[in-house]
PDB file of N, CA and C in Angstrom:
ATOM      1  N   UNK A   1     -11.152 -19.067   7.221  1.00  0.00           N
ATOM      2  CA  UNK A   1      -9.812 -18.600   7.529  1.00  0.00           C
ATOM      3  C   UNK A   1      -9.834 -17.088   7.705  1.00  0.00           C
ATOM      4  N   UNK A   2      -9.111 -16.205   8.729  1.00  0.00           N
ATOM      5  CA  UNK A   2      -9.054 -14.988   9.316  1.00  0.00           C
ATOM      6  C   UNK A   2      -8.183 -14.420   8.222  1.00  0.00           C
ATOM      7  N   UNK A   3      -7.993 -13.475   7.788  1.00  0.00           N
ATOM      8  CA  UNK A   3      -7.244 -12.512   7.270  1.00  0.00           C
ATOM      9  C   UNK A   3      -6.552 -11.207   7.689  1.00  0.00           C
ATOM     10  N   UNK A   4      -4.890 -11.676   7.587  1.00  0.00           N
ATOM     11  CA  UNK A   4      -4.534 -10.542   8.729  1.00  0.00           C
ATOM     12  C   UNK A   4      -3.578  -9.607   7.668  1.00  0.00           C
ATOM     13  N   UNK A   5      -3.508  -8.633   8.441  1.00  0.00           N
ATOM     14  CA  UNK A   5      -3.283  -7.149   8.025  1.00  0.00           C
ATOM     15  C   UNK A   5      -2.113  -6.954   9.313  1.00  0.00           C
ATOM     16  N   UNK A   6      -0.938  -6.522   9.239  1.00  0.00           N
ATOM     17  CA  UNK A   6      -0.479  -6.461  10.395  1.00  0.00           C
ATOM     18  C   UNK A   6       0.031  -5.059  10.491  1.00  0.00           C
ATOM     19  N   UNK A   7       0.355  -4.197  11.356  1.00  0.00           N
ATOM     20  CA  UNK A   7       0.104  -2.818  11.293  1.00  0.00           C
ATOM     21  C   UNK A   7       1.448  -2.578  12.467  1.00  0.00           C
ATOM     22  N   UNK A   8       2.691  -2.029  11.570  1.00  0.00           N
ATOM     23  CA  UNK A   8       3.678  -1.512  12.604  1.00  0.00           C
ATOM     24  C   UNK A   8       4.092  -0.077  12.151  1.00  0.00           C
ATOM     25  N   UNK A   9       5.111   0.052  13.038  1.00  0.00           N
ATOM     26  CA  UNK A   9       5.895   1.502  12.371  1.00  0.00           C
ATOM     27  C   UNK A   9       6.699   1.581  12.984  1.00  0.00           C
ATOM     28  N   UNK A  10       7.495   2.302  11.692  1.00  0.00           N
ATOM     29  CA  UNK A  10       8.962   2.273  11.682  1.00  0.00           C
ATOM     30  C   UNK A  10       9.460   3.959  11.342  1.00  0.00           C
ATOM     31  N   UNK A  11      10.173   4.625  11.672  1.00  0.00           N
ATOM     32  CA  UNK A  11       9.875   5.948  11.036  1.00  0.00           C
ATOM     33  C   UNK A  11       9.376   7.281  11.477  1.00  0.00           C
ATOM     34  N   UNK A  12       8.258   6.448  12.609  1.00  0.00           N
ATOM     35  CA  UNK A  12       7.295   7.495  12.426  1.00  0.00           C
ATOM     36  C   UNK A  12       6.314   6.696  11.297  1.00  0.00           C
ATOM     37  N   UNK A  13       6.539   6.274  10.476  1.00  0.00           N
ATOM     38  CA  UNK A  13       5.495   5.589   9.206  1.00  0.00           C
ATOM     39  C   UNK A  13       4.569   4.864   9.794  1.00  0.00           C
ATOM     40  N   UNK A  14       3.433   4.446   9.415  1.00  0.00           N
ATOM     41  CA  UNK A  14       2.766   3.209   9.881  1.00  0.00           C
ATOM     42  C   UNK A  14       3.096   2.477   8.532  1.00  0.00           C
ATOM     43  N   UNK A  15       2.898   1.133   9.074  1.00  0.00           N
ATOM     44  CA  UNK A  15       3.310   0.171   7.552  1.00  0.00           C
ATOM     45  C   UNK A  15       2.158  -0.651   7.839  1.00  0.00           C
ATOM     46  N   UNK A  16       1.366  -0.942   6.864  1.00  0.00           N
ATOM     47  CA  UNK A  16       0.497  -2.125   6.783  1.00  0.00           C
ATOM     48  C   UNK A  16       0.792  -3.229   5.634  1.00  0.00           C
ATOM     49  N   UNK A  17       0.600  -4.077   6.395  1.00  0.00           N
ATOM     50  CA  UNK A  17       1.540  -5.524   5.887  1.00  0.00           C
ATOM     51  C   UNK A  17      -0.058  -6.547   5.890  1.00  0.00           C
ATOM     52  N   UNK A  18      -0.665  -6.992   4.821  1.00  0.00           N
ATOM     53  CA  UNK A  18      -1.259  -8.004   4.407  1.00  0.00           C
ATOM     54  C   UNK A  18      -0.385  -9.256   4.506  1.00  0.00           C
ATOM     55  N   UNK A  19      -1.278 -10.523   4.371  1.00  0.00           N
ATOM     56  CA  UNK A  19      -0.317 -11.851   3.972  1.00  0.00           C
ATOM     57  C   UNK A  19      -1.384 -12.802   3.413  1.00  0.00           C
ATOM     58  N   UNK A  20      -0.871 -13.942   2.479  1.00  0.00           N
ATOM     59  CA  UNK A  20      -2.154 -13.976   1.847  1.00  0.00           C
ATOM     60  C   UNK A  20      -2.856 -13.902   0.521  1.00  0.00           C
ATOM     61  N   UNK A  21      -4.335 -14.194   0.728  1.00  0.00           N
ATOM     62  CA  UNK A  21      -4.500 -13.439  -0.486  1.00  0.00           C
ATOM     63  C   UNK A  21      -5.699 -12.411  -0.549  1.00  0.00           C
ATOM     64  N   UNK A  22      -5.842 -10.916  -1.343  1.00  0.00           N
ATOM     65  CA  UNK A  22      -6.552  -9.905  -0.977  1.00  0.00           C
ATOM     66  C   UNK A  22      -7.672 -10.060  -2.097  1.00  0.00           C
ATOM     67  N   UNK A  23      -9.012 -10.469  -2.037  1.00  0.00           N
ATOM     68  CA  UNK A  23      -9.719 -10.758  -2.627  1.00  0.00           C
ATOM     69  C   UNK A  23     -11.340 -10.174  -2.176  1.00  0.00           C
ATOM     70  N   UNK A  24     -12.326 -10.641  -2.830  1.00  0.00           N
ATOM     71  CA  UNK A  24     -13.535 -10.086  -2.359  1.00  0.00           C
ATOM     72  C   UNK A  24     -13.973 -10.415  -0.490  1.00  0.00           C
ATOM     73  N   UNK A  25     -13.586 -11.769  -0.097  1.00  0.00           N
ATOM     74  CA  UNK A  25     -13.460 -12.689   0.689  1.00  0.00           C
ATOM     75  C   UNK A  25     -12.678 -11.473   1.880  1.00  0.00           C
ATOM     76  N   UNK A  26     -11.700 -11.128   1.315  1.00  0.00           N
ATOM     77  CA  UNK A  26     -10.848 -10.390   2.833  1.00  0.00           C
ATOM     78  C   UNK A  26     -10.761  -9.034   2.479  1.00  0.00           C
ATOM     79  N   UNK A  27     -11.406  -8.336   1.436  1.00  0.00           N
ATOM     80  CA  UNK A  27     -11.029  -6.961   1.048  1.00  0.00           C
ATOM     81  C   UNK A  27     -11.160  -5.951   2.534  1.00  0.00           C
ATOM     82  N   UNK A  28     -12.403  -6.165   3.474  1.00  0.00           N
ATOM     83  CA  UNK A  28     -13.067  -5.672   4.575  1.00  0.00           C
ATOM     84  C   UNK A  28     -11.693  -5.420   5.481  1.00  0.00           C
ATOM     85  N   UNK A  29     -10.513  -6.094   5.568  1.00  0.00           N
ATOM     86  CA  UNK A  29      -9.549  -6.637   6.323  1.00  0.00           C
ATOM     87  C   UNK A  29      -8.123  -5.944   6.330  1.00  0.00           C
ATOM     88  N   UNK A  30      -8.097  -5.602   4.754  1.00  0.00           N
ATOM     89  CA  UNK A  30      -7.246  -4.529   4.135  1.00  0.00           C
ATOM     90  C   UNK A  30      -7.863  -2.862   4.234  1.00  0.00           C
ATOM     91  N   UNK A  31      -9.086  -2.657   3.878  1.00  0.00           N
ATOM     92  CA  UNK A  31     -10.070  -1.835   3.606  1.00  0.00           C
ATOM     93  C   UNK A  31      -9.851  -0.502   5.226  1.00  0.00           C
ATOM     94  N   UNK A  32     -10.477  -1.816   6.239  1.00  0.00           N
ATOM     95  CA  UNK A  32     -10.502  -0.875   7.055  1.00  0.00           C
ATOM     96  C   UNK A  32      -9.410   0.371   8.020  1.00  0.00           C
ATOM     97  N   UNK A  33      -8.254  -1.002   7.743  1.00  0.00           N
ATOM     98  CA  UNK A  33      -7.022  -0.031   8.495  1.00  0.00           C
ATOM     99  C   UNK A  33      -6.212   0.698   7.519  1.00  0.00           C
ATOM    100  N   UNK A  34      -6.845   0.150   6.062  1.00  0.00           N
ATOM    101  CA  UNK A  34      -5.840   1.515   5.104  1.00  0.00           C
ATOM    102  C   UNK A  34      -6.652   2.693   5.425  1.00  0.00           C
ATOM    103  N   UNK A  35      -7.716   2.517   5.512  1.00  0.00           N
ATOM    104  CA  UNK A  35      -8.783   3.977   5.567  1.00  0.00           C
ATOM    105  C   UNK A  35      -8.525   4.603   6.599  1.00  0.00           C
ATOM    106  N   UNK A  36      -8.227   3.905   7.632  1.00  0.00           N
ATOM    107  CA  UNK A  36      -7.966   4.460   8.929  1.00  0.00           C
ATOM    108  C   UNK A  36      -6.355   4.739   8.922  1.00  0.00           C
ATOM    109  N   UNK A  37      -5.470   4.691   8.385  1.00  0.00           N
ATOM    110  CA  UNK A  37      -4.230   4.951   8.366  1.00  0.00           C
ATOM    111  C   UNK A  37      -3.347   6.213   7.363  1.00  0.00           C
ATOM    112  N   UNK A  38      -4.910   6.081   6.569  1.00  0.00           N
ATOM    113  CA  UNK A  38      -4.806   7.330   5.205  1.00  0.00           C
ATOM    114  C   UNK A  38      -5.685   8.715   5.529  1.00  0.00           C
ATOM    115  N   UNK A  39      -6.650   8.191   6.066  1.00  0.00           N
ATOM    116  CA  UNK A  39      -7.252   9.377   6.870  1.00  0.00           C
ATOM    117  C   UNK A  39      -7.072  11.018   6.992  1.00  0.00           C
ATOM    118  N   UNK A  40      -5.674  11.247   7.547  1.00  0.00           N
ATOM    119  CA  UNK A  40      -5.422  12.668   7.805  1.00  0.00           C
ATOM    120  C   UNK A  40      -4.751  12.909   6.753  1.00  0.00           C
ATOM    121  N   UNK A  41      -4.411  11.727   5.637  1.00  0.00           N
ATOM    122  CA  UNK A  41      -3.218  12.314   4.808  1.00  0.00           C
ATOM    123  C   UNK A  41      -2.113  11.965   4.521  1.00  0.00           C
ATOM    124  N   UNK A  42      -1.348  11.513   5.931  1.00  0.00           N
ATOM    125  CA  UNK A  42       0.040  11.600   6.148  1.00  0.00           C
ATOM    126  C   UNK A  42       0.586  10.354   5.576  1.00  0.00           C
ATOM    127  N   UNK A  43       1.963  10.286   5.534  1.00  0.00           N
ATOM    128  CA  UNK A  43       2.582   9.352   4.831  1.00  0.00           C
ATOM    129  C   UNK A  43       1.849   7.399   5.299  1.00  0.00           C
ATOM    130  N   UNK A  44       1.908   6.709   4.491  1.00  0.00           N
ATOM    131  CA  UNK A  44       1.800   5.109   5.029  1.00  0.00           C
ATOM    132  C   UNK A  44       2.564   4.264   4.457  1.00  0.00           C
ATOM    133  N   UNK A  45       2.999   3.105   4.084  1.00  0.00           N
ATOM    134  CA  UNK A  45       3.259   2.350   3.557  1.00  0.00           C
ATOM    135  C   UNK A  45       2.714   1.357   3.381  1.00  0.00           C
ATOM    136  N   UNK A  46       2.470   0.607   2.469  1.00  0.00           N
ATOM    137  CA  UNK A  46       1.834  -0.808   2.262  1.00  0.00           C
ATOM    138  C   UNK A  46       2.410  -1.969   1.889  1.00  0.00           C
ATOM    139  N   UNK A  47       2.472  -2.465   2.690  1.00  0.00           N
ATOM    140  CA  UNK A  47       3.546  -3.609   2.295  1.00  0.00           C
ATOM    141  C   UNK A  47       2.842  -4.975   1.678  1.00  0.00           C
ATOM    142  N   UNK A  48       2.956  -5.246  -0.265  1.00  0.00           N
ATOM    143  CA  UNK A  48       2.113  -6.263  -0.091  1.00  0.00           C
ATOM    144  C   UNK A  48       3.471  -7.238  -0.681  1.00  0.00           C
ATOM    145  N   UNK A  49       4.814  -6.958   0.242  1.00  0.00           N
ATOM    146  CA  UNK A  49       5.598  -8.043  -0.415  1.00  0.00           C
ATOM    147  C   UNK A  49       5.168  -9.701   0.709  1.00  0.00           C
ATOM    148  N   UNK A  50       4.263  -9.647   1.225  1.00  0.00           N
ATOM    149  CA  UNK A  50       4.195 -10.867   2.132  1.00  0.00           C
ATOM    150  C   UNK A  50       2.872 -11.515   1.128  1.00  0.00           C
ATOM    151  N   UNK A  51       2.169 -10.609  -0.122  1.00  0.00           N
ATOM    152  CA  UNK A  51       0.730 -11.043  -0.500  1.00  0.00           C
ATOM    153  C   UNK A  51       0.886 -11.850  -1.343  1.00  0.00           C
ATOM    154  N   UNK A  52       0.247 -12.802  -1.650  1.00  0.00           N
ATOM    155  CA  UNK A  52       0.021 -13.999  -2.980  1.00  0.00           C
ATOM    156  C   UNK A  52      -0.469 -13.795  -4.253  1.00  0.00           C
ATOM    157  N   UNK A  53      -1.670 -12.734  -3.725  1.00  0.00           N
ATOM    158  CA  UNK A  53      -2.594 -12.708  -4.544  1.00  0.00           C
ATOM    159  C   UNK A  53      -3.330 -11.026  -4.592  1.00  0.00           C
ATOM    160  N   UNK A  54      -4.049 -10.662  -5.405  1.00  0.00           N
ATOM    161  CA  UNK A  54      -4.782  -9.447  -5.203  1.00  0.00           C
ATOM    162  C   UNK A  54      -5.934  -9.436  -6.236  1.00  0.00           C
ATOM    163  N   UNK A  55      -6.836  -8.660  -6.211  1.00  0.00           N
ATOM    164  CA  UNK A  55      -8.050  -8.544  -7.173  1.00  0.00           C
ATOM    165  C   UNK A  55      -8.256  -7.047  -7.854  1.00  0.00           C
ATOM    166  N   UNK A  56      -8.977  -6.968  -8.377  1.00  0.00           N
ATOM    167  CA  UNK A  56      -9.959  -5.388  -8.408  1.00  0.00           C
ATOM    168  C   UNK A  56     -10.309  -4.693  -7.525  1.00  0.00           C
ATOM    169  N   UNK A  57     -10.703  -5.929  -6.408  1.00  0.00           N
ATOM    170  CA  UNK A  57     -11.327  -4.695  -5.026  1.00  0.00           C
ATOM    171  C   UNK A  57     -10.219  -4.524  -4.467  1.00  0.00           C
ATOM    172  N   UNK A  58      -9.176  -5.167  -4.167  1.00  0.00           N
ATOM    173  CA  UNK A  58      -7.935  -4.430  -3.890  1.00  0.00           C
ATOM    174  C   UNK A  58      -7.550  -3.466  -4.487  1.00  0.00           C
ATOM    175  N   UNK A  59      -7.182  -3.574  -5.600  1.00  0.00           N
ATOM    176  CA  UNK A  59      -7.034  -2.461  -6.410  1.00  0.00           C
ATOM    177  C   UNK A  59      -7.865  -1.414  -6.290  1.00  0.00           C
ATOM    178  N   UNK A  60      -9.038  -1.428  -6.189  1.00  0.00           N
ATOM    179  CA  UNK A  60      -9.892  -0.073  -5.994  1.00  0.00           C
ATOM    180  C   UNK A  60      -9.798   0.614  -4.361  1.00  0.00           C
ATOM    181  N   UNK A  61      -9.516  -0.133  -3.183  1.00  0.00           N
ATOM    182  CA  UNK A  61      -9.386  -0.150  -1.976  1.00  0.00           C
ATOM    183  C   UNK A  61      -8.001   0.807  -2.296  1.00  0.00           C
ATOM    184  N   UNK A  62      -7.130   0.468  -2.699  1.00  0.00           N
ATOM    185  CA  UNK A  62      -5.643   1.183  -2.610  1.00  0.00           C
ATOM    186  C   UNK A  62      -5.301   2.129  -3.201  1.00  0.00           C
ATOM    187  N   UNK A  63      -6.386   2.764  -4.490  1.00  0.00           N
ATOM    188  CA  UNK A  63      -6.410   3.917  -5.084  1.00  0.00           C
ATOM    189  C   UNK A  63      -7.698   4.516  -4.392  1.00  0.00           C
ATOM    190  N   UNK A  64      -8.596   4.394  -3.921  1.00  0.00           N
ATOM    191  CA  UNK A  64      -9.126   5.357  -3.054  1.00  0.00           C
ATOM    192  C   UNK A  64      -8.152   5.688  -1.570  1.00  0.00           C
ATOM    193  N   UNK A  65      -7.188   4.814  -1.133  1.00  0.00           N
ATOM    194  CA  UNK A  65      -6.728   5.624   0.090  1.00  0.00           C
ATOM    195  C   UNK A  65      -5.430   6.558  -0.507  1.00  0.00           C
ATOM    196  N   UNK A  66      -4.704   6.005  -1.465  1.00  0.00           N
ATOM    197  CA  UNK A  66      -3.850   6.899  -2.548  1.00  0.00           C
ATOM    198  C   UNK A  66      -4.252   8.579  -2.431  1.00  0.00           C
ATOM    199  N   UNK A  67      -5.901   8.324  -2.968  1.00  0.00           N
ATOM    200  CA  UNK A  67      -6.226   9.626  -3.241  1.00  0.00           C
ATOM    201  C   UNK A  67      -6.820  10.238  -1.542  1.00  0.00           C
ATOM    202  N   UNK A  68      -6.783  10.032  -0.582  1.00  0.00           N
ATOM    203  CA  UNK A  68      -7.114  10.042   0.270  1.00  0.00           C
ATOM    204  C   UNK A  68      -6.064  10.335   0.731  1.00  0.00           C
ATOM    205  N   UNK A  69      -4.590  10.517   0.757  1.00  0.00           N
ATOM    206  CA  UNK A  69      -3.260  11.003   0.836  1.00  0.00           C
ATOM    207  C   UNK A  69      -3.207  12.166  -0.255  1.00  0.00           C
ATOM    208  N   UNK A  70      -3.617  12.454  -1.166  1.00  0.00           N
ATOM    209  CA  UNK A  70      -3.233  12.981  -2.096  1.00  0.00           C
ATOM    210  C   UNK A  70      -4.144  14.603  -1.757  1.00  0.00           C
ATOM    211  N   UNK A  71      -5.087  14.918  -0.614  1.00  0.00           N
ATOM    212  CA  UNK A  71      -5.834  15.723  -0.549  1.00  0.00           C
ATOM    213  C   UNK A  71      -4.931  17.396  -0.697  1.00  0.00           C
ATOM    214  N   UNK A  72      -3.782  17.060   0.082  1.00  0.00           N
ATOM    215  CA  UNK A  72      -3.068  18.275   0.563  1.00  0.00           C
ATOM    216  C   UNK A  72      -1.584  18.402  -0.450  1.00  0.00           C
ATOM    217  N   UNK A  73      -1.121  17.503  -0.650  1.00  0.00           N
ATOM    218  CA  UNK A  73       0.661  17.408  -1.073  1.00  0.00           C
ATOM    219  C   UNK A  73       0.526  16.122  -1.913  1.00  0.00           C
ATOM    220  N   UNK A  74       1.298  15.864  -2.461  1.00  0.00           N
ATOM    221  CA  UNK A  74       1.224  14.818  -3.430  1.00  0.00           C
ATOM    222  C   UNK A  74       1.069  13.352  -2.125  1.00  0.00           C
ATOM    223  N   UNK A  75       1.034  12.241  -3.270  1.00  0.00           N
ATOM    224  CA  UNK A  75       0.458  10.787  -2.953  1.00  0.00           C
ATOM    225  C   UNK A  75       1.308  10.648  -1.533  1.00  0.00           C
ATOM    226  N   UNK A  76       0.827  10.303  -0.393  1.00  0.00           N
ATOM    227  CA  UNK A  76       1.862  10.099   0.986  1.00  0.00           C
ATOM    228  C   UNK A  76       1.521   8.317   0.933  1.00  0.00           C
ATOM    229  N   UNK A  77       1.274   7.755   0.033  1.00  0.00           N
ATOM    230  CA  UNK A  77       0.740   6.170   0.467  1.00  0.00           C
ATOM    231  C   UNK A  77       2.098   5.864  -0.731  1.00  0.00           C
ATOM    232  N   UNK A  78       2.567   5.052   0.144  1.00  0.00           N
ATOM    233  CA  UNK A  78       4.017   3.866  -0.829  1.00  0.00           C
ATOM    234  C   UNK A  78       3.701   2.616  -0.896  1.00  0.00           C
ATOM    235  N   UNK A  79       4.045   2.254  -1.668  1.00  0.00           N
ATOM    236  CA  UNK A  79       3.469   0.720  -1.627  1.00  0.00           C
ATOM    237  C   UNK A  79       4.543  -0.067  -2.458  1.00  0.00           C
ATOM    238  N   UNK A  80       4.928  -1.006  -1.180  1.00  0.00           N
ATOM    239  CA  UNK A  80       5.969  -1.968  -1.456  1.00  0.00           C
ATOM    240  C   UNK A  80       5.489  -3.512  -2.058  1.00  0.00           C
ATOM    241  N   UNK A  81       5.944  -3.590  -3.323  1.00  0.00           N
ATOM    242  CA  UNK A  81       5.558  -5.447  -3.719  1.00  0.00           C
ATOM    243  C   UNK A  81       6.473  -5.698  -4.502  1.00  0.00           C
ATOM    244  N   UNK A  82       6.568  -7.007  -4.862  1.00  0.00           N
ATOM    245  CA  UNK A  82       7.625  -7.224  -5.376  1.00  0.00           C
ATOM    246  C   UNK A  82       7.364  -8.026  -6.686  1.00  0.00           C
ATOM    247  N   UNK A  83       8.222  -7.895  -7.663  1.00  0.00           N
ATOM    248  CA  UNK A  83       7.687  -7.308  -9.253  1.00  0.00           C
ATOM    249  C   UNK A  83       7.714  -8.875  -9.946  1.00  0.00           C
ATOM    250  N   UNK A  84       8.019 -10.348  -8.987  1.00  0.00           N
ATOM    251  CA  UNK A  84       7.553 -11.345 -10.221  1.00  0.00           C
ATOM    252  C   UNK A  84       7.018 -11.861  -9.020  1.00  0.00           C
ATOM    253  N   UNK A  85       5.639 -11.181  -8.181  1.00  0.00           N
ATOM    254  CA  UNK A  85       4.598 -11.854  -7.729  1.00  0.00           C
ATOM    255  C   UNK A  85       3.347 -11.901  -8.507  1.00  0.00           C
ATOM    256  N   UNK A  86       2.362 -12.230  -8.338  1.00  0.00           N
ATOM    257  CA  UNK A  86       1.111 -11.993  -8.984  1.00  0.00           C
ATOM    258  C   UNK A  86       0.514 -10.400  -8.786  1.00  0.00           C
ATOM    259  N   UNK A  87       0.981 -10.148  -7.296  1.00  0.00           N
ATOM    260  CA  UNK A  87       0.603  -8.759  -6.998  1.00  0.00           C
ATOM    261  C   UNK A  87       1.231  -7.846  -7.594  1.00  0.00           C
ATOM    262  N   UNK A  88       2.464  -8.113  -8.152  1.00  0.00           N
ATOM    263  CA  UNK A  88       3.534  -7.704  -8.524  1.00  0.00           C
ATOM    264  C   UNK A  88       3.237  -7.076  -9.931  1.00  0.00           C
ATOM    265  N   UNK A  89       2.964  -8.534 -10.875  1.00  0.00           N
ATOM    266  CA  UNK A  89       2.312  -8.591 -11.940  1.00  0.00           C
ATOM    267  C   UNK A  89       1.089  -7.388 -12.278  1.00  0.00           C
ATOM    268  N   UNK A  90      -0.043  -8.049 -11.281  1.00  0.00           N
ATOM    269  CA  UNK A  90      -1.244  -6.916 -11.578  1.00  0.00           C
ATOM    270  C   UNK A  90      -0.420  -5.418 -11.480  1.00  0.00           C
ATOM    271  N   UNK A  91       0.036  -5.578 -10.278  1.00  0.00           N
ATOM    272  CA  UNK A  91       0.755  -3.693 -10.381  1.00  0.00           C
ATOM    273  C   UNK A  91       1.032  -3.258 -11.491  1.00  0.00           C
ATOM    274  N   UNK A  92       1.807  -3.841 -12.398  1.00  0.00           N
ATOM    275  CA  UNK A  92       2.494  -3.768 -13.401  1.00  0.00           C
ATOM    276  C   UNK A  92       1.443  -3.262 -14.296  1.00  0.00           C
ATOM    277  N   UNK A  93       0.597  -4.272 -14.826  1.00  0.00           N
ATOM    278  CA  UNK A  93      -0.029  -4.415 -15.867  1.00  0.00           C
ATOM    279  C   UNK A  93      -1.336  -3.273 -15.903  1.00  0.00           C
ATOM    280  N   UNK A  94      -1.482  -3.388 -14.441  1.00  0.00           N
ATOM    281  CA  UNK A  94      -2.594  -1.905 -14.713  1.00  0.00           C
ATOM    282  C   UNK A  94      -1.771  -0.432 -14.993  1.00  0.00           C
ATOM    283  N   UNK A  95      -0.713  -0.631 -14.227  1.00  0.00           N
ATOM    284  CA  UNK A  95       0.220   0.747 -14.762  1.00  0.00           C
ATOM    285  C   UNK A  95      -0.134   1.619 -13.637  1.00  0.00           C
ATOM    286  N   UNK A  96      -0.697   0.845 -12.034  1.00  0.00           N
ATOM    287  CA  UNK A  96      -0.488   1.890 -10.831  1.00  0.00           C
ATOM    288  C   UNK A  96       0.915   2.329 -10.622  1.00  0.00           C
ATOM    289  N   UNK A  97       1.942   1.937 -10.889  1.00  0.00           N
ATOM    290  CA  UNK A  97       3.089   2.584 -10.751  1.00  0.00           C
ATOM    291  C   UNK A  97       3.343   3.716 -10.906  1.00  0.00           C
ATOM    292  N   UNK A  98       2.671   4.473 -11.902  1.00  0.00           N
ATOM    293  CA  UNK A  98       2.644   5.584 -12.560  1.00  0.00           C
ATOM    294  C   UNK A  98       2.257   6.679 -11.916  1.00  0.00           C
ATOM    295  N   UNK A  99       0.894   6.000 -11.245  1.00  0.00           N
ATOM    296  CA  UNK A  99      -0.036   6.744  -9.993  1.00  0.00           C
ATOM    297  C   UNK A  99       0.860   7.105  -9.117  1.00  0.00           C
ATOM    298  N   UNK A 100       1.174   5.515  -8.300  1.00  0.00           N
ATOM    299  CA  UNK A 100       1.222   5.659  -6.886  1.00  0.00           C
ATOM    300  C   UNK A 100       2.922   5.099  -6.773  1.00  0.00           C
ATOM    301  N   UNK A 101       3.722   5.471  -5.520  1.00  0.00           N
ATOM    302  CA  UNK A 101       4.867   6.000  -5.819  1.00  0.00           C
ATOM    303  C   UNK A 101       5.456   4.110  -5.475  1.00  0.00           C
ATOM    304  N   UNK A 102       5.882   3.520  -6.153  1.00  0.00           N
ATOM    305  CA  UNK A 102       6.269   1.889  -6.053  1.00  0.00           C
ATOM    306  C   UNK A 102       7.667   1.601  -6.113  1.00  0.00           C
ATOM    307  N   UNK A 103       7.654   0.462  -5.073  1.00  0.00           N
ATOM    308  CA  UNK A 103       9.052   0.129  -4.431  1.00  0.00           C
ATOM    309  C   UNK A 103       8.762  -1.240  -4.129  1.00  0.00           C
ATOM    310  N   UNK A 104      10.607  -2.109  -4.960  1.00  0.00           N
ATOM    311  CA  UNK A 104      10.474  -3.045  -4.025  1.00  0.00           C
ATOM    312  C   UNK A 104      10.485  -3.640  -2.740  1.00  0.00           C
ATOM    313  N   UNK A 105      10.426  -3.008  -2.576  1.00  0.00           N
ATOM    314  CA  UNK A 105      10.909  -3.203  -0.387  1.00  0.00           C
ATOM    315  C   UNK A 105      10.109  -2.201   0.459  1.00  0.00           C
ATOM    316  N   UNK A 106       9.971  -2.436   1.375  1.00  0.00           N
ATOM    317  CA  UNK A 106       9.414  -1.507   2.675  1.00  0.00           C
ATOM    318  C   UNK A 106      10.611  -0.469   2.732  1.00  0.00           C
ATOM    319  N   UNK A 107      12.025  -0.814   2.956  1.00  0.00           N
ATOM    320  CA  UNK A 107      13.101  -0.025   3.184  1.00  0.00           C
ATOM    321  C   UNK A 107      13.134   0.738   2.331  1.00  0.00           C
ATOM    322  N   UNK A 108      12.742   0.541   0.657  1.00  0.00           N
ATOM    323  CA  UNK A 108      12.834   1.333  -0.374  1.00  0.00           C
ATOM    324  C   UNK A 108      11.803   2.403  -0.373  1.00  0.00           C
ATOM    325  N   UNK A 109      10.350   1.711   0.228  1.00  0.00           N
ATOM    326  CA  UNK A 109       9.671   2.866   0.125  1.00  0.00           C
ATOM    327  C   UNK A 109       9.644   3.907   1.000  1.00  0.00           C
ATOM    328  N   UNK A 110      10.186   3.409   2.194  1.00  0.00           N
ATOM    329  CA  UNK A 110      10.368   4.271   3.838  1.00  0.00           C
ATOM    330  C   UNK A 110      11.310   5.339   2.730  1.00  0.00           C
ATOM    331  N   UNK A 111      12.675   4.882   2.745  1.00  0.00           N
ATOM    332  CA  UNK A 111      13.226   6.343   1.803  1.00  0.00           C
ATOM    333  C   UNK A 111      12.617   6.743   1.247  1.00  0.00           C
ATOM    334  N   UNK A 112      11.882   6.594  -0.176  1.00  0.00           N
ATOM    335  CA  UNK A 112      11.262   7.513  -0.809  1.00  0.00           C
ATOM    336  C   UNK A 112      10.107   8.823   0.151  1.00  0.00           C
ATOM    337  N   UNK A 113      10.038   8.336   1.544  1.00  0.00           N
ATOM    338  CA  UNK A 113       9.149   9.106   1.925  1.00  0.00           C
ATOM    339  C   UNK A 113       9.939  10.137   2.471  1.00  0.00           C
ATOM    340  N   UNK A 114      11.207   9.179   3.075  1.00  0.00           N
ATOM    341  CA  UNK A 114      12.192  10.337   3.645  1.00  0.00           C
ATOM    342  C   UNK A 114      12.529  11.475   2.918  1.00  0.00           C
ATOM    343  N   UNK A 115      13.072  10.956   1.642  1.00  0.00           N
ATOM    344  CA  UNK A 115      13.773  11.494   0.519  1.00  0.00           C
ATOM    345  C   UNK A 115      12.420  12.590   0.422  1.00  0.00           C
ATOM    346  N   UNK A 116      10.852  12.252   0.000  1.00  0.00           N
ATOM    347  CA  UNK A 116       9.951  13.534  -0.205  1.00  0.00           C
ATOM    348  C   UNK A 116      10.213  14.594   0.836  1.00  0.00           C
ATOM    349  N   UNK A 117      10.503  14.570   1.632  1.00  0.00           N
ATOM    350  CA  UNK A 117      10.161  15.387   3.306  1.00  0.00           C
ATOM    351  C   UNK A 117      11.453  16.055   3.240  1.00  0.00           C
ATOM    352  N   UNK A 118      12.839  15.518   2.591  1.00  0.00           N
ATOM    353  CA  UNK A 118      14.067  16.113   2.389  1.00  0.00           C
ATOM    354  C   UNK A 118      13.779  17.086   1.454  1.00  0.00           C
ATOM    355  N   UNK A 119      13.504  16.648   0.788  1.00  0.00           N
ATOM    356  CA  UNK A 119      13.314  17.850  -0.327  1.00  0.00           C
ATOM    357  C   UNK A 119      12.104  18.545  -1.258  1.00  0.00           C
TER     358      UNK A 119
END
């Protein structure tokens, strides 16, 4: 089975949208277009409210592009999931929230980026 990553924008933002589940199996899939979307820095969003599931290598995949935003101005990577998924769960329980700037919604995190750039 293919593993898709779907990649729009709204904003000006790029949003990357997984669906699914993000595991050792599809990490390559998530991996490559966060890297390529975090790259210069600039703001992204991640949308894993469409995801099932997530692992460690996700987790390590999404705090290296975090910090990969974080070179110049604080964290530009948002990341939208929603809080009684499993992805939801892990977020929680490792305490990336703290890190990285978390929202339930894409719409919620698009503001928070607005809202940084406002003020």
């Amino acid at each position: 089975m293919g593993h898709k990553v779907s990649t729009t924008e709204r904003r000006g933002i790029p949003i990357l949208a997984p669906e699914g589940e993000l595991d050792l199996a599809s990490i390559d899939a998530l991996s490559r277009p966060l890297e390529s979307a975090t790259r210069d820095g600039g703001p992204v969003v991640l949308d894993l409210t469409g995801t099932e599931f997530i692992d460690s290598m996700t987790i390590a995949a999404i705090v290296k592009a975090a910090h990969e935003t974080n070179t110049v101005r604080p964290i530009q990577l948002h990341v939208a999931v929603s809080p009684r998924t499993q992805p939801g769960r892990v977020w929680s329980i490792t305490g990336l929230a703290d890190f990285i700037p978390t929202f339930p919604s894409v719409e919620a995190a698009l503001e928070g980026l607005a809202a940084k750039r406002a003020g």
